[in-house]
C-alpha atoms as a PDB file:
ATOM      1  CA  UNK A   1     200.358-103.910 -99.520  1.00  0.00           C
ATOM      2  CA  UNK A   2     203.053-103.395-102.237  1.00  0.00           C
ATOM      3  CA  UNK A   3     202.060 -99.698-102.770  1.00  0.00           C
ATOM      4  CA  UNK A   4     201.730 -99.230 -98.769  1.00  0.00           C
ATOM      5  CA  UNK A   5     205.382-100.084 -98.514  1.00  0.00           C
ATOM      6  CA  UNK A   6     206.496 -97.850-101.358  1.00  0.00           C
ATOM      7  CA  UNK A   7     206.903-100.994-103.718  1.00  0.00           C
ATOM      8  CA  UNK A   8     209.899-102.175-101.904  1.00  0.00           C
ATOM      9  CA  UNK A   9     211.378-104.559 -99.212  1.00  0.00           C
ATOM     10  CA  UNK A  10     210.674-104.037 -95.553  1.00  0.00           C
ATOM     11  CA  UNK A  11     213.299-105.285 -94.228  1.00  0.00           C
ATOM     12  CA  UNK A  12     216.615-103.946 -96.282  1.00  0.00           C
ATOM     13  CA  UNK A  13     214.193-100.853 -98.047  1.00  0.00           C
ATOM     14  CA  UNK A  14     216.094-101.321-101.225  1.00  0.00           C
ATOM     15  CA  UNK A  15     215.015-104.403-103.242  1.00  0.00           C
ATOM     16  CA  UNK A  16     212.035-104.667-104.579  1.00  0.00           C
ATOM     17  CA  UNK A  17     208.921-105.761-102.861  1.00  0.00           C
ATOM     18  CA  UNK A  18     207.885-109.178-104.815  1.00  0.00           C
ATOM     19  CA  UNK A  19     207.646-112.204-102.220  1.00  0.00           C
ATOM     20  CA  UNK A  20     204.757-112.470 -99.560  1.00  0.00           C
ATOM     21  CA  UNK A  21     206.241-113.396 -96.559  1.00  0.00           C
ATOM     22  CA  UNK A  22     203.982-115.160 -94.027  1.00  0.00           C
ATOM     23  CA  UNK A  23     204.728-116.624 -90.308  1.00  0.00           C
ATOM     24  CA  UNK A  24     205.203-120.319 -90.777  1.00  0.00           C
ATOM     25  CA  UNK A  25     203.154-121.340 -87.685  1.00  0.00           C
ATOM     26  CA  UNK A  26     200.195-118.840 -88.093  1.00  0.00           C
ATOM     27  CA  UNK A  27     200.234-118.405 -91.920  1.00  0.00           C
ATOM     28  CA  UNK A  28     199.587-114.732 -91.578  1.00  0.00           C
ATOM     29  CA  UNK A  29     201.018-112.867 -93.998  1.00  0.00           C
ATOM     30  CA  UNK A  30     203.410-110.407 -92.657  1.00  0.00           C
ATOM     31  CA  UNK A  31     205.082-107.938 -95.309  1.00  0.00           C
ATOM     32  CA  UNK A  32     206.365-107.982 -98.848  1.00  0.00           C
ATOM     33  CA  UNK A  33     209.732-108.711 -99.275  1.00  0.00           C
ATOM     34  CA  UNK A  34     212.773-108.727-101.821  1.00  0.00           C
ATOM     35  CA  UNK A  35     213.995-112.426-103.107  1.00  0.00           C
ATOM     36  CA  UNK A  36     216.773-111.964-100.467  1.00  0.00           C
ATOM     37  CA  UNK A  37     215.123-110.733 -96.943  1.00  0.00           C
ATOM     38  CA  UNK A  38     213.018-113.760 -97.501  1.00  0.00           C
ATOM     39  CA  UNK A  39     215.187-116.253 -98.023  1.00  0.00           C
ATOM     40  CA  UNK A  40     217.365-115.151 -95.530  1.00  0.00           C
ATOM     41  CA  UNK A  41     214.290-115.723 -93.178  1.00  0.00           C
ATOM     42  CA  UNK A  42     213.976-118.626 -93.911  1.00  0.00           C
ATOM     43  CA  UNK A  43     217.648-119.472 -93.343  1.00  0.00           C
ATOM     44  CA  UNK A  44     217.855-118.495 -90.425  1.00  0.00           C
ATOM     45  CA  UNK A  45     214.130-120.222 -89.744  1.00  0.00           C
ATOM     46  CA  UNK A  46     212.133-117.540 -88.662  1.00  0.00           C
ATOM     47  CA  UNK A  47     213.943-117.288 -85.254  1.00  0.00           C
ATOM     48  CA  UNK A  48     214.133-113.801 -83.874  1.00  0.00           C
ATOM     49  CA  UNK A  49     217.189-115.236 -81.088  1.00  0.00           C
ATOM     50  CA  UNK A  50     219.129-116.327 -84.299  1.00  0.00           C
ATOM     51  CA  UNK A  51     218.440-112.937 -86.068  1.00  0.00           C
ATOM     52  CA  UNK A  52     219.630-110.988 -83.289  1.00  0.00           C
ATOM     53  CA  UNK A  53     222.710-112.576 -83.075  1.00  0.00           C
ATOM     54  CA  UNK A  54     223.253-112.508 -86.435  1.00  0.00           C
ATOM     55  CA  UNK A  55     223.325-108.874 -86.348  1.00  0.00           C
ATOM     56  CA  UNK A  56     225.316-108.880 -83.434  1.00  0.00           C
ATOM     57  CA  UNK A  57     228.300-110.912 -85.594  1.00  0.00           C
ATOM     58  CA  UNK A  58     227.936-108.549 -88.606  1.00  0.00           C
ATOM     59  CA  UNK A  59     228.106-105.711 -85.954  1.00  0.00           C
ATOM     60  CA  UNK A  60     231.454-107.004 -85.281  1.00  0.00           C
ATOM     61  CA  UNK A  61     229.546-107.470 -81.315  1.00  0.00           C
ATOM     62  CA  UNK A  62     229.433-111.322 -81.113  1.00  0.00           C
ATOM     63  CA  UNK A  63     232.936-112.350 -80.752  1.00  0.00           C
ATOM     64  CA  UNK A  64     234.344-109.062 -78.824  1.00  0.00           C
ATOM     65  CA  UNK A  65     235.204-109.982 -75.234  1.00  0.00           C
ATOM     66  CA  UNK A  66     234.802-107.476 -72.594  1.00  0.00           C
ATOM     67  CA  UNK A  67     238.052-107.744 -69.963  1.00  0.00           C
ATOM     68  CA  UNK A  68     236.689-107.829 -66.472  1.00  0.00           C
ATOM     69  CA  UNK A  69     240.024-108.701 -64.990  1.00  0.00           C
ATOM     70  CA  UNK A  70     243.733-109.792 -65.312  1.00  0.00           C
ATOM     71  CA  UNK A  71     243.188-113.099 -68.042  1.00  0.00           C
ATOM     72  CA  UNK A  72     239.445-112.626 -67.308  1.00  0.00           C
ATOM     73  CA  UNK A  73     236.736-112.198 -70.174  1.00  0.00           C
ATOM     74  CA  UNK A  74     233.096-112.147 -70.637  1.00  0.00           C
ATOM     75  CA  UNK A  75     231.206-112.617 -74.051  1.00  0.00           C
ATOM     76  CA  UNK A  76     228.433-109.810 -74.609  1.00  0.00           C
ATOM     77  CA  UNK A  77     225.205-111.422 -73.709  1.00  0.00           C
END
């Protein structure tokens, strides 16, 4: 699996690949991550929803308001 992914991390491609990650409810193994995408995963618990977001913020997306009107705002969904 290591060599398959070029001996590094899936997710950020740069560190290198030396912690099996597996889905906590299934225990399939996934992928081969760095010390860092993994414990980030497990951070932010495995939750896709909370993932998204999170690149949303870093994005700089979460927090900027679209003006619909006069004093009127709406938060990206």
């Amino acid at each position: 699996m290591i060599a398959a992914q070029g001996g590094v991390c899936l997710i950020c491609q740069d560190g290198p690949a030396e912690h099996v990650d597996h889905d906590h409810r299934t225990g399939m193994v996934r992928g081969v991550l760095c010390f860092s995408c993994n414990a980030a995963l497990g951070q932010l618990k495995d939750r896709p929803d909370v993932m998204r977001r999170a690149a949303a913020y870093v994005e700089g997306n979460l927090w900027n308001p679209t003006h619909v009107a006069q004093g009127v705002c709406r938060r990206p969904s």
